[in-house]
PDB file of N, CA and C in Angstrom:
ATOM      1  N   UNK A   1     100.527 156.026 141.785  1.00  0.00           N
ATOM      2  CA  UNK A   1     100.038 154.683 141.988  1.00  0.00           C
ATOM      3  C   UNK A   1      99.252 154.611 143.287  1.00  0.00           C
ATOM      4  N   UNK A   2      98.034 154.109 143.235  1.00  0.00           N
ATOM      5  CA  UNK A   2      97.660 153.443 144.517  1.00  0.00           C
ATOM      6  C   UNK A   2      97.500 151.929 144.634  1.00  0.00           C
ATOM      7  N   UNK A   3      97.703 151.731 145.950  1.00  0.00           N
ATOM      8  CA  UNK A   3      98.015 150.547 146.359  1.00  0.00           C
ATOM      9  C   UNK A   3      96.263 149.917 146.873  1.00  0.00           C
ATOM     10  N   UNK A   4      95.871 148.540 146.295  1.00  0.00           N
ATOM     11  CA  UNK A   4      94.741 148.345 146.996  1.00  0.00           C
ATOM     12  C   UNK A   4      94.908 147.039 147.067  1.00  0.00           C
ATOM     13  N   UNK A   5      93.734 146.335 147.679  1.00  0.00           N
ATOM     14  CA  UNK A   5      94.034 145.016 148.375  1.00  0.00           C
ATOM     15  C   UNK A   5      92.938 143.630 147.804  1.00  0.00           C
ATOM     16  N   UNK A   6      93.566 142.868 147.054  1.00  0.00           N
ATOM     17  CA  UNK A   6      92.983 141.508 146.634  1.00  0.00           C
ATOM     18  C   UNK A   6      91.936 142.470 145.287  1.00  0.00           C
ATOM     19  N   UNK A   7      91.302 141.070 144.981  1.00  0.00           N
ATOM     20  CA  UNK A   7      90.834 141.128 143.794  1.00  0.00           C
ATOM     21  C   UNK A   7      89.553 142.122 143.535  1.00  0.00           C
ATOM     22  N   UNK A   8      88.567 141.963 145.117  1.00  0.00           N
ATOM     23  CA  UNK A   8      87.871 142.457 145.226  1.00  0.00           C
ATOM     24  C   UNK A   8      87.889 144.075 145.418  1.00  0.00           C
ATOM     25  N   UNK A   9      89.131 144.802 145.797  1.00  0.00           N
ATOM     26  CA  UNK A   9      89.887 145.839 146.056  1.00  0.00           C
ATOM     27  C   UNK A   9      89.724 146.114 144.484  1.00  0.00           C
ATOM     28  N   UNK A  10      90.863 145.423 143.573  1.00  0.00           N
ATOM     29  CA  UNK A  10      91.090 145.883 142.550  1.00  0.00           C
ATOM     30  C   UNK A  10      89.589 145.782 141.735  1.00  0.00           C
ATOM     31  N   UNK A  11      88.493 145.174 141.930  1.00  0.00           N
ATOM     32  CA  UNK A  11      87.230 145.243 140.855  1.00  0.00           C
ATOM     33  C   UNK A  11      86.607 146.155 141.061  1.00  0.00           C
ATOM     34  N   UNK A  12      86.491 147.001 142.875  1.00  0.00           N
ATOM     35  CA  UNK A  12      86.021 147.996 143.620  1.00  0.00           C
ATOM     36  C   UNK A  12      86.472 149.482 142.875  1.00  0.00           C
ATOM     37  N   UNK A  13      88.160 149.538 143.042  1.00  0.00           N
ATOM     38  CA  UNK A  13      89.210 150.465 142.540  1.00  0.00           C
ATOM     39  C   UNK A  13      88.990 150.889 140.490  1.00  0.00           C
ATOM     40  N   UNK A  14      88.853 149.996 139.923  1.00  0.00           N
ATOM     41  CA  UNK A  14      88.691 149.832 138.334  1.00  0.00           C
ATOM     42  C   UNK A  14      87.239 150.417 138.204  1.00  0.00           C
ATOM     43  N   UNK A  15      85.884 149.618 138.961  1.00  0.00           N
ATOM     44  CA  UNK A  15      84.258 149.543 138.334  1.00  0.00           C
ATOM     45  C   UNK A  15      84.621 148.695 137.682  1.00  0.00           C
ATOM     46  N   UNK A  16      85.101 147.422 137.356  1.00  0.00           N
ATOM     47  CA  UNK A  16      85.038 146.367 136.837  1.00  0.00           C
ATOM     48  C   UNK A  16      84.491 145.089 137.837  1.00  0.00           C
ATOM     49  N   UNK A  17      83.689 144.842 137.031  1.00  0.00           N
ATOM     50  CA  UNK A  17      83.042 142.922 137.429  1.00  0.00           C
ATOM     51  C   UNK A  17      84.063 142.525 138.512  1.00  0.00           C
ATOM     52  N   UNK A  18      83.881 141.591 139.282  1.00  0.00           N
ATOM     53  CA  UNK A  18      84.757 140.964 140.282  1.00  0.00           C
ATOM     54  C   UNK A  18      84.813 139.661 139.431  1.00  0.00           C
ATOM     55  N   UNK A  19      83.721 139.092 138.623  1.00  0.00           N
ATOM     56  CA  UNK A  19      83.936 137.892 138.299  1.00  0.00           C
ATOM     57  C   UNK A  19      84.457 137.786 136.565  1.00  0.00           C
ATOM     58  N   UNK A  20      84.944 138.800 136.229  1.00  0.00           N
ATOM     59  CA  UNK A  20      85.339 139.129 134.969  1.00  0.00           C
ATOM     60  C   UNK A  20      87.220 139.422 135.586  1.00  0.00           C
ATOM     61  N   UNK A  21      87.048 139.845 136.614  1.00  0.00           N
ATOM     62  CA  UNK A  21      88.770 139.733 136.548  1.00  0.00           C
ATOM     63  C   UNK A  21      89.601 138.527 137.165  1.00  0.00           C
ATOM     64  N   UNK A  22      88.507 138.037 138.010  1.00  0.00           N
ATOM     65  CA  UNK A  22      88.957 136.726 138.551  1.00  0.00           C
ATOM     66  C   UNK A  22      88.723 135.654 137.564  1.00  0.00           C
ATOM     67  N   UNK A  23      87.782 135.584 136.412  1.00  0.00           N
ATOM     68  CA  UNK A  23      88.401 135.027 135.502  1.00  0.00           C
ATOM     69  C   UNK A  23      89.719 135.028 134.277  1.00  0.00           C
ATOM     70  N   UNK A  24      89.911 136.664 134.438  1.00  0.00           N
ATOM     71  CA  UNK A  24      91.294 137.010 133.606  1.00  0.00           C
ATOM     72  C   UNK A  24      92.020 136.346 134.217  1.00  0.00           C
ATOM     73  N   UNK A  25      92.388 136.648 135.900  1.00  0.00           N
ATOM     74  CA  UNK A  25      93.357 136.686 136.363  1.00  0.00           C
ATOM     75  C   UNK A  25      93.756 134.421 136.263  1.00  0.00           C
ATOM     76  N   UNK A  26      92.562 133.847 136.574  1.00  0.00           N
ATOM     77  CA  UNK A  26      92.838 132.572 136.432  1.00  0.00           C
ATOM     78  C   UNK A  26      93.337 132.177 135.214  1.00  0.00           C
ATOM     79  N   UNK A  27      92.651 133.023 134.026  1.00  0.00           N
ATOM     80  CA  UNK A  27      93.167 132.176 132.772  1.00  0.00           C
ATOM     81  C   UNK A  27      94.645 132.736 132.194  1.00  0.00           C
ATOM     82  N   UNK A  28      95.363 133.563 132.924  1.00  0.00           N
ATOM     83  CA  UNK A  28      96.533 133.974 132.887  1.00  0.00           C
ATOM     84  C   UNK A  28      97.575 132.924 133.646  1.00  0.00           C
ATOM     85  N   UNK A  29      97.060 132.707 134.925  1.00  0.00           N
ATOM     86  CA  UNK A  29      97.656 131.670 135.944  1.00  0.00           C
ATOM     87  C   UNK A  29      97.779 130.416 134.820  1.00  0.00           C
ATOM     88  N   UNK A  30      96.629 129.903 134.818  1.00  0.00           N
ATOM     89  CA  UNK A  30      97.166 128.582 133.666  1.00  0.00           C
ATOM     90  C   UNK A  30      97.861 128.797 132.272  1.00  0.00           C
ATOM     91  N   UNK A  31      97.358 129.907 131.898  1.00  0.00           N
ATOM     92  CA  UNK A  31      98.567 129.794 130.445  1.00  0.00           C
ATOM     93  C   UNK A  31      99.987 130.167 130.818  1.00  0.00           C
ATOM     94  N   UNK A  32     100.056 131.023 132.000  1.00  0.00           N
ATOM     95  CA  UNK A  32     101.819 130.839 132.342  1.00  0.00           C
ATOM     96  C   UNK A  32     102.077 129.577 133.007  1.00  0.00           C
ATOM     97  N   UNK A  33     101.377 129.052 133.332  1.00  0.00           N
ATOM     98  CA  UNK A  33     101.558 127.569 133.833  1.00  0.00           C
ATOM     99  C   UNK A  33     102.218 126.895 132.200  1.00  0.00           C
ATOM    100  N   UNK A  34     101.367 126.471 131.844  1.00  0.00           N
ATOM    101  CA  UNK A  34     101.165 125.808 130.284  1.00  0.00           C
ATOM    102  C   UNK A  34     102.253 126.952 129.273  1.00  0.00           C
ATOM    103  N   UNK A  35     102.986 128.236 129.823  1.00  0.00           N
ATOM    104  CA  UNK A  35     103.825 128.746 128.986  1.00  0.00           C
ATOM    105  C   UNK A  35     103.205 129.019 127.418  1.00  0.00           C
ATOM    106  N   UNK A  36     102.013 129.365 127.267  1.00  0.00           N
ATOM    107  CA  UNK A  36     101.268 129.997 126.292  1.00  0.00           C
ATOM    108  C   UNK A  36      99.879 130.380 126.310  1.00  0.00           C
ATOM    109  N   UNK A  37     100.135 131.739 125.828  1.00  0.00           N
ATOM    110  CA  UNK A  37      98.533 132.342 126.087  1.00  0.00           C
ATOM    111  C   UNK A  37      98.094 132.301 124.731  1.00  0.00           C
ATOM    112  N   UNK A  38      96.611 133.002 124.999  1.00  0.00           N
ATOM    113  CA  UNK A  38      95.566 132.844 123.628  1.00  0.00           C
ATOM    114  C   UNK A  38      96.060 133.889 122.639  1.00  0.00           C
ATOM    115  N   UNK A  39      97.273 134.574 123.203  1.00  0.00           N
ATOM    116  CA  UNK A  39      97.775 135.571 122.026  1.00  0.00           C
ATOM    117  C   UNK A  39      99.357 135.169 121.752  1.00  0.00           C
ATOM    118  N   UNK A  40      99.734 133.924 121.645  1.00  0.00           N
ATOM    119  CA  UNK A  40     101.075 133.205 121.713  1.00  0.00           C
ATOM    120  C   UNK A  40     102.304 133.506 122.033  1.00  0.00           C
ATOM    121  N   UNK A  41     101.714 134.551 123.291  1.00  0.00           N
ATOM    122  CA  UNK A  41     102.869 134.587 124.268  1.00  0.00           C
ATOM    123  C   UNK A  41     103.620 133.552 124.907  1.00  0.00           C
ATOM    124  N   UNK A  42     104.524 133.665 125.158  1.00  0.00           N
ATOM    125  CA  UNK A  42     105.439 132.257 125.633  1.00  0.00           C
ATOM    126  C   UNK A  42     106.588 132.341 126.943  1.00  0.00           C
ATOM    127  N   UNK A  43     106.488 134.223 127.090  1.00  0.00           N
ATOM    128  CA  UNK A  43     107.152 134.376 128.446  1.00  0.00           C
ATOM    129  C   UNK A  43     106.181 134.948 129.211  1.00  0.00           C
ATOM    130  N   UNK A  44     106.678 134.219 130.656  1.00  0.00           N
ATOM    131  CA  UNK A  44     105.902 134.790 131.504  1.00  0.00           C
ATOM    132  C   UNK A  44     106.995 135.133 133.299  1.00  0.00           C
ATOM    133  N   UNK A  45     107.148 135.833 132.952  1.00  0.00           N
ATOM    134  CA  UNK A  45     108.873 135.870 134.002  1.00  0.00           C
ATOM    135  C   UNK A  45     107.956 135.426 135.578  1.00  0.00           C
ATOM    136  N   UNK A  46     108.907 134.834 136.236  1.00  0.00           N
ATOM    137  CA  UNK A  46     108.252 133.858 137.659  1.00  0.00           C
ATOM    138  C   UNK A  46     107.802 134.600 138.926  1.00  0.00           C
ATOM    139  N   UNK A  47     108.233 136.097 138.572  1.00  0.00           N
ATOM    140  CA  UNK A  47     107.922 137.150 139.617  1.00  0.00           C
ATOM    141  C   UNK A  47     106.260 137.388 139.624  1.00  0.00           C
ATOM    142  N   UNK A  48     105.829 137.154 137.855  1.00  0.00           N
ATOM    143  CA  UNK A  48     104.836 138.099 137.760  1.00  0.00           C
ATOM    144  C   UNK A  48     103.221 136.700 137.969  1.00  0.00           C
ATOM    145  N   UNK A  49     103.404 135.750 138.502  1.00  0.00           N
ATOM    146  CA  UNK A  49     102.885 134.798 138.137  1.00  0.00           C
ATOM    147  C   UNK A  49     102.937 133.480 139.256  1.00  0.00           C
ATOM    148  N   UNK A  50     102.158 133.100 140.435  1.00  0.00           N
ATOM    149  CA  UNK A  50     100.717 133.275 139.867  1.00  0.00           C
ATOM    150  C   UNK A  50     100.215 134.444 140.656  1.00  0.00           C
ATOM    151  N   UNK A  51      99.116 134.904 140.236  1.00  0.00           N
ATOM    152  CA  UNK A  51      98.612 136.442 140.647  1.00  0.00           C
ATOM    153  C   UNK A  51      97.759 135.369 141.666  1.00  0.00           C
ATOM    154  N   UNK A  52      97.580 135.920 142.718  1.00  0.00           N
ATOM    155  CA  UNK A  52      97.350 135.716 144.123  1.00  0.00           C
ATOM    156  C   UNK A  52      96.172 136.772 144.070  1.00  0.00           C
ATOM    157  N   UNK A  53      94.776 135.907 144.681  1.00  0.00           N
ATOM    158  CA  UNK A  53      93.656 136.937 144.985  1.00  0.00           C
ATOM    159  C   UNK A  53      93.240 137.539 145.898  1.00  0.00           C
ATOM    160  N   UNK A  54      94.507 137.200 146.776  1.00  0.00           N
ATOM    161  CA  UNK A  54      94.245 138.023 147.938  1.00  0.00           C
ATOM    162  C   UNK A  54      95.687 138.852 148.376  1.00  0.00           C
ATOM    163  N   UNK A  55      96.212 138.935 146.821  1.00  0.00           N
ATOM    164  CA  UNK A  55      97.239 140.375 147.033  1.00  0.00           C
ATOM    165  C   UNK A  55      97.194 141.309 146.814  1.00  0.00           C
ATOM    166  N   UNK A  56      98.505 142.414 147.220  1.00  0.00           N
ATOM    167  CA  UNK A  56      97.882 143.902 146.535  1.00  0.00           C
ATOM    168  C   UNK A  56      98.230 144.305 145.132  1.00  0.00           C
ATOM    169  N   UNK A  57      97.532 145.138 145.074  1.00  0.00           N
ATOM    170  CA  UNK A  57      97.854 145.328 143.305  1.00  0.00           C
ATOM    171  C   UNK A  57      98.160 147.220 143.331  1.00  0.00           C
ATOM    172  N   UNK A  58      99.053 147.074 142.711  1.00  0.00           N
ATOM    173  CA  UNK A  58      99.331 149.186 142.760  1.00  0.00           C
ATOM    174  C   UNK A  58      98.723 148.843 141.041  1.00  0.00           C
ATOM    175  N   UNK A  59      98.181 150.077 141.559  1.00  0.00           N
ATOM    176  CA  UNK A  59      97.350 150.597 140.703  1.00  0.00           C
ATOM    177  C   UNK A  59      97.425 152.463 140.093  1.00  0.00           C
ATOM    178  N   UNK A  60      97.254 152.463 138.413  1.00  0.00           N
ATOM    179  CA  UNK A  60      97.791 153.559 137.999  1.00  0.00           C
ATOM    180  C   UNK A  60      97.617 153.899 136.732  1.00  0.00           C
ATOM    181  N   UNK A  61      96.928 155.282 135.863  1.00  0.00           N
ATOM    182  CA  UNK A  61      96.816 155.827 135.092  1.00  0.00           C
ATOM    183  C   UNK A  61      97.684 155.638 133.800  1.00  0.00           C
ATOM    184  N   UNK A  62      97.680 155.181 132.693  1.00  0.00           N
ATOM    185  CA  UNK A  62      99.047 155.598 132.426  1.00  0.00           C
ATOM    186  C   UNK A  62      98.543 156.087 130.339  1.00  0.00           C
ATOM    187  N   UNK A  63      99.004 157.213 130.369  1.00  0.00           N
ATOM    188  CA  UNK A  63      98.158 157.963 128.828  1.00  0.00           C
ATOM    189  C   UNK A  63      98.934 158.253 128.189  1.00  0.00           C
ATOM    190  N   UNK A  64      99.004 157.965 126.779  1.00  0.00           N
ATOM    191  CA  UNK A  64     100.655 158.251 125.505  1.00  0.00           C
ATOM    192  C   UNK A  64     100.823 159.713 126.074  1.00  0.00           C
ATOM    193  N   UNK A  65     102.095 160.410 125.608  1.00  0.00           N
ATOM    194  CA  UNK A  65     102.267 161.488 125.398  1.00  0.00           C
ATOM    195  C   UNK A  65     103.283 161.380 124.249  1.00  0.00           C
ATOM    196  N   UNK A  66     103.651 162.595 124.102  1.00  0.00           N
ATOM    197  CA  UNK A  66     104.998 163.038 122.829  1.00  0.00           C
ATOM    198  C   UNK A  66     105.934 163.468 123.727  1.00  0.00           C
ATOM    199  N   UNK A  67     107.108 162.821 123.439  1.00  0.00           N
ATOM    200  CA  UNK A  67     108.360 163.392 123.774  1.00  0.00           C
ATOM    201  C   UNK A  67     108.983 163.766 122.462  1.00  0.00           C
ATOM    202  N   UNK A  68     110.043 164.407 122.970  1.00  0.00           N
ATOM    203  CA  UNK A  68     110.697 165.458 122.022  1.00  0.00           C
ATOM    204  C   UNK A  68     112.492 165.095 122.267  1.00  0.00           C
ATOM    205  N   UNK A  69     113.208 165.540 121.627  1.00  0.00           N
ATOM    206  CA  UNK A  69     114.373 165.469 122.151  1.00  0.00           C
ATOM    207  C   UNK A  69     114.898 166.641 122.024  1.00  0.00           C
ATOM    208  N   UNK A  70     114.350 167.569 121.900  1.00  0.00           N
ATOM    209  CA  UNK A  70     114.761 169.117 121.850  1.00  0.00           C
ATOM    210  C   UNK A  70     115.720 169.437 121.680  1.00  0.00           C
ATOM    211  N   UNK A  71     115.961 169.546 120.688  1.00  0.00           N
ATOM    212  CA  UNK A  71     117.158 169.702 119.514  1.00  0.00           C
ATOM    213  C   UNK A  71     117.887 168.476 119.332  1.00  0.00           C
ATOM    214  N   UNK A  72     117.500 167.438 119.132  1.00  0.00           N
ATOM    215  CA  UNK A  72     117.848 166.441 118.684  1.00  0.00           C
ATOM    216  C   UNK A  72     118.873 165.916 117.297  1.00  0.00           C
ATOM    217  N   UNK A  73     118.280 164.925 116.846  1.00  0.00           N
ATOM    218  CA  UNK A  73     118.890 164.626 115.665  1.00  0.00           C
ATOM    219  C   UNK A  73     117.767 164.881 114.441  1.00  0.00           C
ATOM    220  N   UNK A  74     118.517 165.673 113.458  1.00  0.00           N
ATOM    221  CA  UNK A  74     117.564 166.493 112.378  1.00  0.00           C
ATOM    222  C   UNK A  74     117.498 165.356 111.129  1.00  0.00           C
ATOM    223  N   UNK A  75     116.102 165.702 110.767  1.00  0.00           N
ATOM    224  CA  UNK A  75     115.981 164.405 109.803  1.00  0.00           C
ATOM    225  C   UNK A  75     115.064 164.787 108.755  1.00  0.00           C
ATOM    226  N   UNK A  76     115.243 164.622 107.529  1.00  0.00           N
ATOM    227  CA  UNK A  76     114.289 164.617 106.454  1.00  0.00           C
ATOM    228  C   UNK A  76     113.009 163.863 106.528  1.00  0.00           C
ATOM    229  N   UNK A  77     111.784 164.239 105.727  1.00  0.00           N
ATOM    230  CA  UNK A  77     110.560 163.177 105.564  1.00  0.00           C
ATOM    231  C   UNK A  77     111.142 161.865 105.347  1.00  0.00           C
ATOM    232  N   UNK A  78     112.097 161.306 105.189  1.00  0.00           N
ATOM    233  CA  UNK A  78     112.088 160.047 104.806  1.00  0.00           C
ATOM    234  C   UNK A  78     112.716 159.393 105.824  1.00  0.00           C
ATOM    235  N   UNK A  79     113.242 160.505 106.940  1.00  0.00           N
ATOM    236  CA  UNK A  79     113.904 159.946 108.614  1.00  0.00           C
ATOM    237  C   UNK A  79     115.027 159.866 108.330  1.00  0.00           C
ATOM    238  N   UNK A  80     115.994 159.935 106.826  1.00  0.00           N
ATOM    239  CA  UNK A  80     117.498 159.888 107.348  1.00  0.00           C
ATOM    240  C   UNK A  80     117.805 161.366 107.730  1.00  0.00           C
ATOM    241  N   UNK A  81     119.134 160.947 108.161  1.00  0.00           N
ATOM    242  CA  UNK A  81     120.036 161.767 109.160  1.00  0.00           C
ATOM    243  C   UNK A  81     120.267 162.892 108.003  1.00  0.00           C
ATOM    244  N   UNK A  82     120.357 164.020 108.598  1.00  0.00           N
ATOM    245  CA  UNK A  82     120.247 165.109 107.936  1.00  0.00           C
ATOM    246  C   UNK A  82     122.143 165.629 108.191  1.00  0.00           C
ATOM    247  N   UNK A  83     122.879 165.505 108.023  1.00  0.00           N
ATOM    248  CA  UNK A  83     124.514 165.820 107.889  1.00  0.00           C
ATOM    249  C   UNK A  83     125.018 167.522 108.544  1.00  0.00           C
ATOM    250  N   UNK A  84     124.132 168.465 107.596  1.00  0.00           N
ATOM    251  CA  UNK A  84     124.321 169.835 107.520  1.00  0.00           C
ATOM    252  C   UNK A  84     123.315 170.314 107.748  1.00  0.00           C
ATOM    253  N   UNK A  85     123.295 171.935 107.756  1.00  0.00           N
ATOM    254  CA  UNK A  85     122.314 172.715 107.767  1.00  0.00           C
ATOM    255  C   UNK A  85     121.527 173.035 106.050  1.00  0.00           C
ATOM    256  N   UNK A  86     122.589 172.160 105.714  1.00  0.00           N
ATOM    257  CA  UNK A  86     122.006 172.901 103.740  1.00  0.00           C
ATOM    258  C   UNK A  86     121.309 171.650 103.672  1.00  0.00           C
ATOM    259  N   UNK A  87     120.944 170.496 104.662  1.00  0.00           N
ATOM    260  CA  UNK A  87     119.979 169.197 104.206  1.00  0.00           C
ATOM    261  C   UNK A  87     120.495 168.406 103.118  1.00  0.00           C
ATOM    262  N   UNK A  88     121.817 168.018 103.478  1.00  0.00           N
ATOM    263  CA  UNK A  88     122.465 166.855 103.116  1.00  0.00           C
ATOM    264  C   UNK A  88     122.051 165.924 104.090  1.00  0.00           C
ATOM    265  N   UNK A  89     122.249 164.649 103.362  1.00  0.00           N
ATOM    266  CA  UNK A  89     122.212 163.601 104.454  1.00  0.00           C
ATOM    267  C   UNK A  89     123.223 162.837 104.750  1.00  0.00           C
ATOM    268  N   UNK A  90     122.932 161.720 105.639  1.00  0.00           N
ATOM    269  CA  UNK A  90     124.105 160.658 105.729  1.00  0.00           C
ATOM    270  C   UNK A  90     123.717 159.308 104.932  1.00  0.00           C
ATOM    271  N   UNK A  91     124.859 159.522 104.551  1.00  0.00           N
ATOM    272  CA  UNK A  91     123.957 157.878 103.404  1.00  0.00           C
ATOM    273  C   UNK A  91     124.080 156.732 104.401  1.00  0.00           C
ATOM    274  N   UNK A  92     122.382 156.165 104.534  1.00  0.00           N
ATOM    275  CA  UNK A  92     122.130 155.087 104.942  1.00  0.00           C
ATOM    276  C   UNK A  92     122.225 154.978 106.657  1.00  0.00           C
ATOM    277  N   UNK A  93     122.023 156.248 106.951  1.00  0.00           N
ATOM    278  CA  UNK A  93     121.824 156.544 108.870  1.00  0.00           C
ATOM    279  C   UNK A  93     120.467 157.130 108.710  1.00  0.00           C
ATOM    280  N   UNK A  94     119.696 156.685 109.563  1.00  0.00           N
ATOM    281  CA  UNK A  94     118.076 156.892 109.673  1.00  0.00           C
ATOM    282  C   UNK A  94     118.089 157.074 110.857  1.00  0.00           C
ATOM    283  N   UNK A  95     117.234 158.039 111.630  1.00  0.00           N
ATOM    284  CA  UNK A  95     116.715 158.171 112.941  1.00  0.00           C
ATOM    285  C   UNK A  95     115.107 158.332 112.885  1.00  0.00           C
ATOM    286  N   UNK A  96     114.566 156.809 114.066  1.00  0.00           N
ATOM    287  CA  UNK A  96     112.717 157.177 114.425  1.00  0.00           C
ATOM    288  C   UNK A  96     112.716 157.170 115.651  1.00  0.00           C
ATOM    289  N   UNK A  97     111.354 157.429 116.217  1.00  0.00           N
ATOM    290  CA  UNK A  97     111.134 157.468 117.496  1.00  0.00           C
ATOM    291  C   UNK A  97     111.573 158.421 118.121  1.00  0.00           C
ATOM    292  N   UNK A  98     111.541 158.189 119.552  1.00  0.00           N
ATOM    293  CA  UNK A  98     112.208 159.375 120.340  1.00  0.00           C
ATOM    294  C   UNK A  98     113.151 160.203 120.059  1.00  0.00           C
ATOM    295  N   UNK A  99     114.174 159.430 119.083  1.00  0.00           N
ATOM    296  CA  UNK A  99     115.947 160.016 118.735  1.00  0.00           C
ATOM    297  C   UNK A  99     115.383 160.924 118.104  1.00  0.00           C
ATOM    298  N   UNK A 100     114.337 161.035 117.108  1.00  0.00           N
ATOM    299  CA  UNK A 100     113.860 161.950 116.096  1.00  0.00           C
ATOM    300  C   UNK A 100     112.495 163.322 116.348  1.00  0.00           C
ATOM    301  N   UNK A 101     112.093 162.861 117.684  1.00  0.00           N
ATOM    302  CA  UNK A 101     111.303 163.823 118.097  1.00  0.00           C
ATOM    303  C   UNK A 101     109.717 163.085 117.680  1.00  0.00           C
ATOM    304  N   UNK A 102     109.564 161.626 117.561  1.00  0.00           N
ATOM    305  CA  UNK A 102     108.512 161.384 116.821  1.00  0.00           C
ATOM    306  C   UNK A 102     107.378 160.566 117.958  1.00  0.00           C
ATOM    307  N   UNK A 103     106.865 160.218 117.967  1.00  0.00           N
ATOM    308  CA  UNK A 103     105.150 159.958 118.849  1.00  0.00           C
ATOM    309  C   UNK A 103     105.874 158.353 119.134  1.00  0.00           C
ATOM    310  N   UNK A 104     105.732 157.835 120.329  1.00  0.00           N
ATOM    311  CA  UNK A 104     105.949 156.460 120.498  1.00  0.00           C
ATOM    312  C   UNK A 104     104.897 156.146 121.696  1.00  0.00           C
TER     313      UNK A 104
END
């Protein structure tokens, strides 16, 4: 993370518009005001809000990867729980996501 300072910091830090984030950042301020945004969000926790344009903002990369659970829980194409080594299953236990070694 780096740490930079006010809005103009963060438009400097990005290559983004100064007046393209200071309009995000306002029309965020009023819909957590008003407790709904243009995508009908309805929380907005009181820490994160109102964004201040002359604070700092950490700033930071962040790109999917695959985790694995390396040797995890074994599972058929259809994701249930695999019981044995002969590929029995468990009736009606399913594992996705991480538990299963799968892309999140």
């Amino acid at each position: 993370l780096q740490k930079v300072h006010g809005l103009k910091g963060l438009a400097t830090h990005l290559g983004a518009d100064l007046e393209v984030l200071r309009t995000t950042f306002n029309d965020y301020n009023r819909a957590a005001e008003a407790g709904l945004d243009a995508f009908n969000r309805t929380v907005f926790p009181e820490s994160h809000w109102p964004v201040e344009h002359d604070e700092d903002f950490y700033v930071g990369e962040v790109v999917p990867v695959i985790h694995y659970t390396m040797g995890g829980i074994a599972i058929d194409t259809d994701g249930r729980v695999l019981a044995d080594m002969n590929g029995s299953v468990i009736p009606g236990l399913y594992a996705i996501g991480e538990a299963s070694g799968g892309v999140h």
